[in-house]
N, C-alpha and C. Protein backbone atom coordinates (compact mmCIF):
# COMPACT_ATOMS: atom_id res chain seq x y z
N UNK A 1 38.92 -9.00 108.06
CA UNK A 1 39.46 -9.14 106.71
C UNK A 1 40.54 -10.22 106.74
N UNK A 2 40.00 -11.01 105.81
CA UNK A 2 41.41 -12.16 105.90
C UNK A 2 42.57 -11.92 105.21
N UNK A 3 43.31 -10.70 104.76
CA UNK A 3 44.48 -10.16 104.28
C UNK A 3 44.38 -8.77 104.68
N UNK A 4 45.35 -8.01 104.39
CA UNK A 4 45.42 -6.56 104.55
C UNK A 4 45.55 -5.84 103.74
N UNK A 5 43.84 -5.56 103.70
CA UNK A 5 43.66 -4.55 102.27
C UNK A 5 44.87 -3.29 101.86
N UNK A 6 45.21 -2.80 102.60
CA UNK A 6 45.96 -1.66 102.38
C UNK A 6 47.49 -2.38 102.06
N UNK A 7 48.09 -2.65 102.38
CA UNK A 7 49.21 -3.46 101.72
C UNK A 7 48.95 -3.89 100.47
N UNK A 8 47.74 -4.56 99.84
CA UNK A 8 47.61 -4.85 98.42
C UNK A 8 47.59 -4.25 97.74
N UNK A 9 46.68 -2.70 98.31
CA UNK A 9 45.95 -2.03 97.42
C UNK A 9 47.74 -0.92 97.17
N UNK A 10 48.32 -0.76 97.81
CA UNK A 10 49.58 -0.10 97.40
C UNK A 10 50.65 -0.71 96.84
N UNK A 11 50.42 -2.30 97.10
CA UNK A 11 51.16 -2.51 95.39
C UNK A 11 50.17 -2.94 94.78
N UNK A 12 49.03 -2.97 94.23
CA UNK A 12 48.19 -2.55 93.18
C UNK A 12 48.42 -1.23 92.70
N UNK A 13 48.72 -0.24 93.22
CA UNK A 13 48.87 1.28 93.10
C UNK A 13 50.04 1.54 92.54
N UNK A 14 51.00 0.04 93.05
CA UNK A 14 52.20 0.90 92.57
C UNK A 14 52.57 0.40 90.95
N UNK A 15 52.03 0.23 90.17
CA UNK A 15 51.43 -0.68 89.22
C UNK A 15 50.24 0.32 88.15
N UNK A 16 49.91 1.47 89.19
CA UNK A 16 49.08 1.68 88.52
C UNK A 16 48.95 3.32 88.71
N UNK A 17 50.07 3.79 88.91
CA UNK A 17 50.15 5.50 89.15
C UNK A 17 49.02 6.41 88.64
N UNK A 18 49.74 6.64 87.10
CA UNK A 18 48.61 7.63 86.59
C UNK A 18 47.21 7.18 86.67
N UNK A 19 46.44 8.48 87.51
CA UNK A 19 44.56 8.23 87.88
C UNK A 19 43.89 7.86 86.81
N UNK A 20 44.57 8.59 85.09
CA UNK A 20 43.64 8.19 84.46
C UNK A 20 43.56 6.77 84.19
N UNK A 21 44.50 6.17 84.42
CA UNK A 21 44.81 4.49 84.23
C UNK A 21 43.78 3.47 84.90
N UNK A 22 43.11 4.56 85.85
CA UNK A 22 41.94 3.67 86.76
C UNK A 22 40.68 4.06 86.18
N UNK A 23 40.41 5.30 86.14
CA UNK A 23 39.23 5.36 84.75
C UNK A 23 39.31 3.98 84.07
N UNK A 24 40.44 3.80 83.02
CA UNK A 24 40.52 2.47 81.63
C UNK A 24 40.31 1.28 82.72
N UNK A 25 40.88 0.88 83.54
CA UNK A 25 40.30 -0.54 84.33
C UNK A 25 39.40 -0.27 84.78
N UNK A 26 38.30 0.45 85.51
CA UNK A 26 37.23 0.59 86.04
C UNK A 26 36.09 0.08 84.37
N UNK A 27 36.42 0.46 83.16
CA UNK A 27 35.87 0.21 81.88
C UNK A 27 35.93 -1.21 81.75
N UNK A 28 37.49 -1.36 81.61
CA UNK A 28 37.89 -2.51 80.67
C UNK A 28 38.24 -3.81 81.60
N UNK A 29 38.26 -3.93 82.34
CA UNK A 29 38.51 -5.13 83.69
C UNK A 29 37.25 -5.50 83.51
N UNK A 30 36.15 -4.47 84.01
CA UNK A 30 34.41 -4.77 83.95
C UNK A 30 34.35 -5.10 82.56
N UNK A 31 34.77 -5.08 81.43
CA UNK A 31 34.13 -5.55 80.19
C UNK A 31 34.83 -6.68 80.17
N UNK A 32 36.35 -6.86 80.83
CA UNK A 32 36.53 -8.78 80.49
C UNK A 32 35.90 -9.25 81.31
N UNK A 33 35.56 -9.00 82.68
CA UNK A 33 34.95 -9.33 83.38
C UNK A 33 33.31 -10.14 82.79
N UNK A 34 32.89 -9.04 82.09
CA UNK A 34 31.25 -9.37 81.45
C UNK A 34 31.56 -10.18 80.40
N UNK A 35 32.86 -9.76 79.48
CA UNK A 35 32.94 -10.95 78.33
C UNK A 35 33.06 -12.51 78.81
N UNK A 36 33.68 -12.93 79.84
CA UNK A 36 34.31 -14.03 80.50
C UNK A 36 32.99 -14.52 80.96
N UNK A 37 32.35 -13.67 81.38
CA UNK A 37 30.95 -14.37 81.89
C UNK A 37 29.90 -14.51 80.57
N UNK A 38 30.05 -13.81 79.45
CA UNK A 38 29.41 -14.23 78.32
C UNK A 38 29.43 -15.63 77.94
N UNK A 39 31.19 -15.37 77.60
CA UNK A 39 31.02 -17.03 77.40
C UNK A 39 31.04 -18.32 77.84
N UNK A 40 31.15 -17.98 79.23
CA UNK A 40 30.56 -18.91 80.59
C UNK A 40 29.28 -19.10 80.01
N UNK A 41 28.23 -18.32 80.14
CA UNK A 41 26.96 -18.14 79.60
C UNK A 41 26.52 -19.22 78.68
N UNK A 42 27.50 -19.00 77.43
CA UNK A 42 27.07 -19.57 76.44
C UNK A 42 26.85 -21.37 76.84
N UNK A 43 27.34 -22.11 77.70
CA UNK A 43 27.20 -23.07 78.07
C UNK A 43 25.85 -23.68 78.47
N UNK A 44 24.67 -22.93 78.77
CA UNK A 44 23.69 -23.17 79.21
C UNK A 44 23.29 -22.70 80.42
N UNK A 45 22.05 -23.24 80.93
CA UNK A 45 21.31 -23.39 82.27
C UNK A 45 22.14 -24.01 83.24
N UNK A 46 22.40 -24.09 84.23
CA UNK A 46 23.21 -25.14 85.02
C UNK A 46 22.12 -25.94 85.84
N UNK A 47 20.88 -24.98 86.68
CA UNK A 47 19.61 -25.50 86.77
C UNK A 47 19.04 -24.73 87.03
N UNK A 48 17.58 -25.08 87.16
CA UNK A 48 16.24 -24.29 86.63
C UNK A 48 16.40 -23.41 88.72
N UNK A 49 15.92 -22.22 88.00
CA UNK A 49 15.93 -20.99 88.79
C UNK A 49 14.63 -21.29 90.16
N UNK A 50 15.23 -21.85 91.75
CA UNK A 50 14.54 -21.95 92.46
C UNK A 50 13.14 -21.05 92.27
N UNK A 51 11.51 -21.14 92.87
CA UNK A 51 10.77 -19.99 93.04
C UNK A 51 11.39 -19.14 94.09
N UNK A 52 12.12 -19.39 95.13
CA UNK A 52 12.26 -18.59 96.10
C UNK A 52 12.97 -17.63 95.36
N UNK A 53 14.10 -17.79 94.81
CA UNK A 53 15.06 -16.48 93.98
C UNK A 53 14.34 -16.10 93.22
N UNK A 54 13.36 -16.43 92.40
CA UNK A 54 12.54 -15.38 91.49
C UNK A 54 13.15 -14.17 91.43
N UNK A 55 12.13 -13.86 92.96
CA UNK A 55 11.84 -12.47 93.41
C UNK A 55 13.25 -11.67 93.15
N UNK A 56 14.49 -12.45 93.39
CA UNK A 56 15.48 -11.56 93.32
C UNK A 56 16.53 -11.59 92.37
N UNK A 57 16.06 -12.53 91.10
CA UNK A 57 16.72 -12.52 89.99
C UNK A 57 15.71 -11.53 88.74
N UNK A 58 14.85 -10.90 89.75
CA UNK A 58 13.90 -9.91 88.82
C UNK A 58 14.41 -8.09 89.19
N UNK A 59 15.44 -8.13 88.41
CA UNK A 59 16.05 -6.51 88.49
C UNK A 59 15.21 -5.98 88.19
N UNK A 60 15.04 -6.32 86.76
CA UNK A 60 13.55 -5.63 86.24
C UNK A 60 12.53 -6.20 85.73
N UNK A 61 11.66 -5.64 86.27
CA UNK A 61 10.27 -6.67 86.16
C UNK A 61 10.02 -7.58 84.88
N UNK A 62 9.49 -8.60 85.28
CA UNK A 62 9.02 -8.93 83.51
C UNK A 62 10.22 -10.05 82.86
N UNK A 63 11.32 -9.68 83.66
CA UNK A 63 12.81 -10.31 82.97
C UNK A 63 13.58 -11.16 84.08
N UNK A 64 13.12 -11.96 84.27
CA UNK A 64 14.14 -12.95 85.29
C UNK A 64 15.50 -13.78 84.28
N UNK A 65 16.06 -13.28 85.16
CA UNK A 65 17.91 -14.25 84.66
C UNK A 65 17.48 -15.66 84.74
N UNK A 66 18.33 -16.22 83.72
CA UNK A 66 18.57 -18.15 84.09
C UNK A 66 20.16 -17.96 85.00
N UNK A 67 20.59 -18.71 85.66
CA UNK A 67 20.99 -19.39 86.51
C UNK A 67 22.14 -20.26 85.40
N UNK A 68 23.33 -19.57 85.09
CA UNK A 68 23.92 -20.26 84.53
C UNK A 68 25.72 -20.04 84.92
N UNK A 69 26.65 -20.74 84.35
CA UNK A 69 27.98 -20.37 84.56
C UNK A 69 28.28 -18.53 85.06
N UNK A 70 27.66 -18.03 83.84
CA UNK A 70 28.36 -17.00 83.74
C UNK A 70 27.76 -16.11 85.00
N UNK A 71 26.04 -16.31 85.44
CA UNK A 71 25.58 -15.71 86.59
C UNK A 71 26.58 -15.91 87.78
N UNK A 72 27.24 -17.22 87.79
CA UNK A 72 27.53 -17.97 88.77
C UNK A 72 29.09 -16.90 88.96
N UNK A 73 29.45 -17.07 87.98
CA UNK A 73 30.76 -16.19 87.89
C UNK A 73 30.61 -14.48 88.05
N UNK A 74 30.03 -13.88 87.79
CA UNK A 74 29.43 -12.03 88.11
C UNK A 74 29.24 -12.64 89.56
N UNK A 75 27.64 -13.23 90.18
CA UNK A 75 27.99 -13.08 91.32
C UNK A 75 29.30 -13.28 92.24
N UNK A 76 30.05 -14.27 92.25
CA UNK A 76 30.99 -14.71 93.52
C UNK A 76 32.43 -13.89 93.13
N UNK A 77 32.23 -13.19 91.99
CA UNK A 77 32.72 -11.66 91.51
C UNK A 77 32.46 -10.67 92.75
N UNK A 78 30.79 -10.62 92.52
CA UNK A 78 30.33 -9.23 93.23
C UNK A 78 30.45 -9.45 94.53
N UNK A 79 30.49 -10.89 94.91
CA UNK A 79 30.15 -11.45 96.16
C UNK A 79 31.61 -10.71 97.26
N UNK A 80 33.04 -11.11 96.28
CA UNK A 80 34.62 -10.78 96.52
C UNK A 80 34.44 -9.59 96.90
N UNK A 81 33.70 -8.44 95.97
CA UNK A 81 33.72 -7.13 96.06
C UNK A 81 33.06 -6.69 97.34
N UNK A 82 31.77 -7.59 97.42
CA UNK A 82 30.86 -7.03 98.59
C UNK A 82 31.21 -7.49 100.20
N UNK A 83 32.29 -8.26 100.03
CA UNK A 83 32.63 -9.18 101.28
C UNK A 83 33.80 -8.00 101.56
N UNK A 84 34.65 -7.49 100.96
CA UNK A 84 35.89 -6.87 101.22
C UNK A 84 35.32 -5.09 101.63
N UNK A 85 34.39 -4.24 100.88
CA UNK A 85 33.85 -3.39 101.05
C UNK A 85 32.68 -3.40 100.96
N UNK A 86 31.59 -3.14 101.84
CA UNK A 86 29.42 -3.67 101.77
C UNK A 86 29.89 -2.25 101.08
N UNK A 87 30.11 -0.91 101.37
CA UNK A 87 29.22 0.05 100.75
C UNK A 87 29.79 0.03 99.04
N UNK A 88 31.36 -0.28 98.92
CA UNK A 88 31.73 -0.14 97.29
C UNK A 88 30.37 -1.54 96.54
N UNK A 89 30.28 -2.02 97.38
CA UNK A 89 29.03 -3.14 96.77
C UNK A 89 27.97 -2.85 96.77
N UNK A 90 27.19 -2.35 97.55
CA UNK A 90 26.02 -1.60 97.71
C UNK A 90 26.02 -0.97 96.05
N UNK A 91 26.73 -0.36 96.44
CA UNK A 91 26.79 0.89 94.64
C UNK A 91 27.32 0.02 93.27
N UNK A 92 28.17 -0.92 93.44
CA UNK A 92 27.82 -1.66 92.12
C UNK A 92 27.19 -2.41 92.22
N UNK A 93 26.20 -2.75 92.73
CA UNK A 93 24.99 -3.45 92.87
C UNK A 93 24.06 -3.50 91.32
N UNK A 94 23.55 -2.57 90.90
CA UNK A 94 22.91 -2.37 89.86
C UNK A 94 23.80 -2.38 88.21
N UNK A 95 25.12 -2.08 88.51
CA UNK A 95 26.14 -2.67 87.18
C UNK A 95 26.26 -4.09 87.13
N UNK A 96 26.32 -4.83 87.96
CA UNK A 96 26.43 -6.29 87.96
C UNK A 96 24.95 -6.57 87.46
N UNK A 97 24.21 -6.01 87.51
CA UNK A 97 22.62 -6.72 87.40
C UNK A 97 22.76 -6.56 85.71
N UNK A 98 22.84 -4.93 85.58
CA UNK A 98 22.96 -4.78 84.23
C UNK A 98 24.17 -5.24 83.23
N UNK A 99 24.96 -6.19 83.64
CA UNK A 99 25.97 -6.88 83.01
C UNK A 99 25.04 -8.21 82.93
N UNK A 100 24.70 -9.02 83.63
CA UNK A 100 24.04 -9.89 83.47
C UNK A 100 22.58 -9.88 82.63
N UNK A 101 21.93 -8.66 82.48
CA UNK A 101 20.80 -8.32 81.62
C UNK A 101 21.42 -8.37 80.17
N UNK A 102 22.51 -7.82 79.95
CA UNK A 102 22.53 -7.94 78.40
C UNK A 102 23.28 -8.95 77.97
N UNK A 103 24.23 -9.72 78.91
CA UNK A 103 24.26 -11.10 78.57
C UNK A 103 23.09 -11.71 77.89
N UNK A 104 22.44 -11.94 79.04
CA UNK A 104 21.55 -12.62 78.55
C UNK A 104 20.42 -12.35 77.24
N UNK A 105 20.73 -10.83 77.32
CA UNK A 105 19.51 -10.19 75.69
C UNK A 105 20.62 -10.96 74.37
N UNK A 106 21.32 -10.70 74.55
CA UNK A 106 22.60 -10.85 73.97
C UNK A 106 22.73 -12.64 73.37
N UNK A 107 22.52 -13.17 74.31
CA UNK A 107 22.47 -14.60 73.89
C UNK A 107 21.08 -15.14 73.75
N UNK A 108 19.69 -14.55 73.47
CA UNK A 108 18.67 -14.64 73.40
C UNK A 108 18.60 -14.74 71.84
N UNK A 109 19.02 -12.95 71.60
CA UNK A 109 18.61 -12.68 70.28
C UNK A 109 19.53 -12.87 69.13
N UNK A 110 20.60 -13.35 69.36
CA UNK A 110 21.86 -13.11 68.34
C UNK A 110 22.12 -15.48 68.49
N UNK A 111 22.40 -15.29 67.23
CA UNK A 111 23.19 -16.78 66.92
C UNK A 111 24.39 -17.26 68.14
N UNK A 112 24.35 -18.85 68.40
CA UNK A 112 25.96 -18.89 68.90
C UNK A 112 26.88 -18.29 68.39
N UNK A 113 26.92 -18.18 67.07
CA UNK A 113 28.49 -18.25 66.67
C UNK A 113 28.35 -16.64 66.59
N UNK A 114 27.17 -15.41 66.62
CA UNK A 114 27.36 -14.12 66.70
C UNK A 114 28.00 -14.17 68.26
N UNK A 115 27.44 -14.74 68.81
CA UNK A 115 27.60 -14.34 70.53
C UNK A 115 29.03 -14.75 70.84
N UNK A 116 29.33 -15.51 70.46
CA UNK A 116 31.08 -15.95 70.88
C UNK A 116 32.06 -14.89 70.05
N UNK A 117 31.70 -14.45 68.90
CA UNK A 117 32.38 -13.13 68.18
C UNK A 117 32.56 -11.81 69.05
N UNK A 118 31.35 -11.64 69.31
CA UNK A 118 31.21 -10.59 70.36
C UNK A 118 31.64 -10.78 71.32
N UNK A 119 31.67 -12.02 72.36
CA UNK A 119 32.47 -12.13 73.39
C UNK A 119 33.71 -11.58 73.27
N UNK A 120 34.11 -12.57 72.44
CA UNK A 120 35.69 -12.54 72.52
C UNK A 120 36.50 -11.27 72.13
N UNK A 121 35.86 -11.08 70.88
CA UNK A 121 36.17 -9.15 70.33
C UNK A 121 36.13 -8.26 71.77
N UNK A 122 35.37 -8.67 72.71
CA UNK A 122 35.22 -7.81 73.58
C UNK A 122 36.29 -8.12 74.48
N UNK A 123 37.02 -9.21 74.47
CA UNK A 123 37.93 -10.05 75.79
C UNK A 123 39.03 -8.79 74.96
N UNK A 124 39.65 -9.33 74.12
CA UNK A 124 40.52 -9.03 72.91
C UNK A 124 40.72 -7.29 73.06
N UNK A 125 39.72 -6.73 72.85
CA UNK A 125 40.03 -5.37 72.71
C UNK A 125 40.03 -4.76 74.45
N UNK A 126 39.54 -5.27 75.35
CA UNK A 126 39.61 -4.69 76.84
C UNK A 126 41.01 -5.29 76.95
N UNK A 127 41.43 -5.93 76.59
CA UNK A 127 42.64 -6.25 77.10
C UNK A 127 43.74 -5.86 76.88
N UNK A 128 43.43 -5.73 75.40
CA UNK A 128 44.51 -4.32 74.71
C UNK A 128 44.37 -3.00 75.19
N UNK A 129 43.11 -2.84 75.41
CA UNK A 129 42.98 -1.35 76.28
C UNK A 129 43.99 -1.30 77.63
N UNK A 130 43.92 -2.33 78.52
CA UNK A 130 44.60 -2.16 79.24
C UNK A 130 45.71 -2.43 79.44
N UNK A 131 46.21 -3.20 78.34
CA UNK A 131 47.74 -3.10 77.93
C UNK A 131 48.28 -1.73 77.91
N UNK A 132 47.50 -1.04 76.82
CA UNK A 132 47.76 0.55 76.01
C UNK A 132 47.95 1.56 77.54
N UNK A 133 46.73 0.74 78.10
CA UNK A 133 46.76 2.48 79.38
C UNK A 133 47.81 1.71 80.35
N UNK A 134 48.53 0.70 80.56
CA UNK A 134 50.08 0.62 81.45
C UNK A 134 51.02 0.80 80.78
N UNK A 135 51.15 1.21 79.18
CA UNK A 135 52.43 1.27 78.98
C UNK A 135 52.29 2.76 78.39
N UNK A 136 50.89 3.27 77.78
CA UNK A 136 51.38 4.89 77.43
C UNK A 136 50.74 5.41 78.62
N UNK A 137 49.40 5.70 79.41
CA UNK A 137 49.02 6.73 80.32
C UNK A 137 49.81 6.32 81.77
N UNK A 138 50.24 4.79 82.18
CA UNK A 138 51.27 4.54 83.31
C UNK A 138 52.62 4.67 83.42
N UNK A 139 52.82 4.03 82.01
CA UNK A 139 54.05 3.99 81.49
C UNK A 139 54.76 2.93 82.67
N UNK A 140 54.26 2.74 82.84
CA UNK A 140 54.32 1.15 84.10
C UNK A 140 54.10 -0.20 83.42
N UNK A 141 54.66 -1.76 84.17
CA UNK A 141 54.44 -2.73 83.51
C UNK A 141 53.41 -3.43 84.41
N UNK A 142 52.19 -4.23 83.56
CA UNK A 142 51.38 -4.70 84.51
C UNK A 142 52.35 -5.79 85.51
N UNK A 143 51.67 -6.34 86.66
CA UNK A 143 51.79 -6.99 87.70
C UNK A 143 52.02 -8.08 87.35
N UNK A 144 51.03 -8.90 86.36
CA UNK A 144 51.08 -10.03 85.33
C UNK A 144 52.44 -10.10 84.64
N UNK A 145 53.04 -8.93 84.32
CA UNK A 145 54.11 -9.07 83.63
C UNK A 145 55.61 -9.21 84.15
N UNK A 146 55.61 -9.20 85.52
CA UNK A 146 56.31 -9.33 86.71
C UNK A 146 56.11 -10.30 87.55
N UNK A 147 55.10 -11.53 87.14
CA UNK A 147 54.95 -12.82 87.78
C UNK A 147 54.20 -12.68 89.05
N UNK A 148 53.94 -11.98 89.20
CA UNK A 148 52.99 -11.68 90.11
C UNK A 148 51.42 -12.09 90.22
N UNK A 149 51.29 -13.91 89.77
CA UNK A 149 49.72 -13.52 89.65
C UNK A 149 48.61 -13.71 91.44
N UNK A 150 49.44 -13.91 92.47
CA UNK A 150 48.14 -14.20 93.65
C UNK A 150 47.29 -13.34 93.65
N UNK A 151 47.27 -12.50 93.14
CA UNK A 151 46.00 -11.07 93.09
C UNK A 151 45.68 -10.86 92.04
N UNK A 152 45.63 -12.05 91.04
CA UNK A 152 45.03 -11.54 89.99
C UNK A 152 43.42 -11.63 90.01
N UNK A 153 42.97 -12.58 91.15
CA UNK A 153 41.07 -12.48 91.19
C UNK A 153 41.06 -11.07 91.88
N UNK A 154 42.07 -10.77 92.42
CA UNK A 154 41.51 -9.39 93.48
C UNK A 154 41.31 -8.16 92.22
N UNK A 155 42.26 -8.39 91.48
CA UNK A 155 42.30 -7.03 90.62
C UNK A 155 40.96 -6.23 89.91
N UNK A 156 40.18 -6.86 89.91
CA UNK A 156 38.79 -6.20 89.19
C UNK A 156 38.32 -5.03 90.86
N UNK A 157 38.63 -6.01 92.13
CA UNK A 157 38.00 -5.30 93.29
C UNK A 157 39.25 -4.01 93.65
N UNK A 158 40.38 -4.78 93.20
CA UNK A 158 41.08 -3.17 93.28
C UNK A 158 40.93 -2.11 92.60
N UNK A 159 40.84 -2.43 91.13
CA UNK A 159 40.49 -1.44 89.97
C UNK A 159 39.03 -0.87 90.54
N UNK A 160 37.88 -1.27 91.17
CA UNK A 160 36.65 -1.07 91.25
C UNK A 160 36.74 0.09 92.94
N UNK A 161 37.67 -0.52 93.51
CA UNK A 161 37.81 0.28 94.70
C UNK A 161 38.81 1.58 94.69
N UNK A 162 39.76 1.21 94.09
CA UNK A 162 40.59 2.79 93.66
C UNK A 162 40.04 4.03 92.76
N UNK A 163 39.07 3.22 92.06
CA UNK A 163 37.97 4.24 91.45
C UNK A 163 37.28 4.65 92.19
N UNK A 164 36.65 4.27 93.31
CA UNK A 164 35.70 4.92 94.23
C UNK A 164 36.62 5.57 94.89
N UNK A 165 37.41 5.62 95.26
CA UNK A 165 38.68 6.13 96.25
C UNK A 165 38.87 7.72 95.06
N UNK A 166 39.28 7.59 93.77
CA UNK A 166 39.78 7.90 92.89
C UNK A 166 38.20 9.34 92.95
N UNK A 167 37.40 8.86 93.29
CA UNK A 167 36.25 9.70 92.72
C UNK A 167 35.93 10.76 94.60
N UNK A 168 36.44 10.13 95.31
CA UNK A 168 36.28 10.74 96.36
C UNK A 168 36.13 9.86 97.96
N UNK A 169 35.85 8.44 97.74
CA UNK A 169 35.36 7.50 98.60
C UNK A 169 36.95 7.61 99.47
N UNK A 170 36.85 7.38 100.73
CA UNK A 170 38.17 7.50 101.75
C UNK A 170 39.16 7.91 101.62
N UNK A 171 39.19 9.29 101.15
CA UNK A 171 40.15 9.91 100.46
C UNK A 171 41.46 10.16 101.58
N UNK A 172 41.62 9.89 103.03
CA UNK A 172 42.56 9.84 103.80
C UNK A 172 43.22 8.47 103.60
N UNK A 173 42.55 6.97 103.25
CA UNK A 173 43.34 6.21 102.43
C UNK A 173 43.97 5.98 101.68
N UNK A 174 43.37 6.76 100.77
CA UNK A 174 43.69 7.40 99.29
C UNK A 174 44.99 7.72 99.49
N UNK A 175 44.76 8.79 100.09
CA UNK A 175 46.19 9.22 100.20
C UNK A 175 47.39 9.15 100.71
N UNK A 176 47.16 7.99 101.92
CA UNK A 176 48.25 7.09 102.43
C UNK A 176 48.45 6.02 101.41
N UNK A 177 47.85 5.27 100.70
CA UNK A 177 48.10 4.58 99.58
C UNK A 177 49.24 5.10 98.49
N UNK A 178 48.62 6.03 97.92
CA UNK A 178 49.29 7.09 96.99
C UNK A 178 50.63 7.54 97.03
N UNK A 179 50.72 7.89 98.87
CA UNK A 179 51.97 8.27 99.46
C UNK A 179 53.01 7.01 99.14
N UNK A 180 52.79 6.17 100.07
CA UNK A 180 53.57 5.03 99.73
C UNK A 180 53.91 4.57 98.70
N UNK A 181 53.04 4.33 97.70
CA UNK A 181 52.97 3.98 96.17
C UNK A 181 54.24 4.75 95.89
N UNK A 182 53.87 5.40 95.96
CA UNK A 182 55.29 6.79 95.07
C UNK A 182 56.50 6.81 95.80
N UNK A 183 56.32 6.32 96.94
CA UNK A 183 57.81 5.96 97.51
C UNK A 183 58.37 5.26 97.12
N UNK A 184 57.65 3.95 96.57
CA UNK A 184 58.00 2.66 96.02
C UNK A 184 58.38 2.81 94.71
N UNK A 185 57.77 3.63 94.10
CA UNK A 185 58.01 3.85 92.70
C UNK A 185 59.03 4.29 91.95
N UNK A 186 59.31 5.31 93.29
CA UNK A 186 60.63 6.20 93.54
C UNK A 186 61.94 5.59 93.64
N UNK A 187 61.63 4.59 94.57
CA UNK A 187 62.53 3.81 94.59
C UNK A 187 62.99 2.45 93.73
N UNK A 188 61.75 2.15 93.08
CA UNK A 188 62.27 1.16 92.10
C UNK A 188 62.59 1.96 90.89
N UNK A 189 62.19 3.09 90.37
CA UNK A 189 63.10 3.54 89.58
C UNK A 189 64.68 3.92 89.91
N UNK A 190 64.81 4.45 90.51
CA UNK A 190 66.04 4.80 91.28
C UNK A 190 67.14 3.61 91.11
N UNK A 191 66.64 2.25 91.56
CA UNK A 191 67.22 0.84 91.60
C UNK A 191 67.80 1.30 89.92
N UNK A 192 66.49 0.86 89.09
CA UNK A 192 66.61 0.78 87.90
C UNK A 192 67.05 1.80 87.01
N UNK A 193 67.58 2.63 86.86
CA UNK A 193 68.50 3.93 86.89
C UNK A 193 70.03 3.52 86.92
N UNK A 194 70.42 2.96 88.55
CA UNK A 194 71.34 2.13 89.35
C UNK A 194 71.58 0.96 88.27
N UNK A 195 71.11 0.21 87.92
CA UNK A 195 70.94 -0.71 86.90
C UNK A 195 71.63 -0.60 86.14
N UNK A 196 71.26 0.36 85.11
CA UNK A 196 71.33 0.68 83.46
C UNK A 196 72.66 1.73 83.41
């Protein structure tokens, strides 16, 4: 690993206390995530889909993806996710496919100017979602809002991995994460207490 996952992922954590707060990013990260690649999308083909990939741009039969920005962007997405954890990738394997399937139904059947509405409505309201769940279910300030951005590409793989963690996946991490987190938390309130 070329950084140390566990150091990130506990100040990612500490950022992000209440569990239900990882439910709303496990949602809404993945929907800017898919909106951002919508309107990547909307740009076109970038080029015509080798025969060799066919075979493996056919999730489901009958329906092969084009090969465009926004593919380009989901994969080296999934690619981050699958390089840092194979099995949390293994299992979103089939959400990334199906993010890229309705892109593309999506920009098939609907006008430009419907498809960029929908994008963006979708950027717009995930983002407020996750505004809403750090300041009422965390009651925490995002990371972004503390200048903090070198982890802001990581954050979809943290939100995506503390949910698996969150649901049961290495739950002895989990809970050394958690531990620490709350020490930290503990203590920057405490500071800030000291403060005021």
């Amino acid at each position: 690993m070329f950084f140390d996952k566990k150091k990130y992922l506990v100040e990612y954590y500490t950022h992000h206390i209440g569990e239900n707060n990882h439910i709303i990013h496990i949602i809404f990260l993945s929907s800017i995530i898919w909106a951002i690649a919508g309107l990547l999308s909307l740009f076109g083909t970038i080029v015509d889909t080798p025969d060799w990939l066919v075979p493996f741009l056919m999730f489901v039969p009958e329906f092969q993806l084009d090969i465009n920005l926004g593919t380009v962007f989901i994969f080296l997405n999934y690619f981050a996710i699958f390089i840092m954890d194979p099995i949390v990738g293994f299992v979103f394997f089939p959400p990334i496919f199906m993010q890229l399937i309705l892109i593309q139904l999506i920009n098939q059947n609907f006008s430009l100017k419907s498809c960029i509405i929908r994008y963006v409505c979708t950027l717009l309201v995930s983002i407020t979602a996750n505004l809403i769940g750090h300041k009422y279910v965390d009651q925490t300030q995002p990371a972004i809002f503390e200048r903090k951005y070198k982890l802001i590409p990581f954050y979809h793989f943290f939100s995506v991995y503390t949910f698996f963690m969150y649901i049961g996946y290495r739950p002895f991490l989990y809970q050394d994460i958690k531990d620490e987190a709350n020490l930290r938390v503990a203590a920057m309130r405490k500071e800030q207490a000291l403060n005021s």
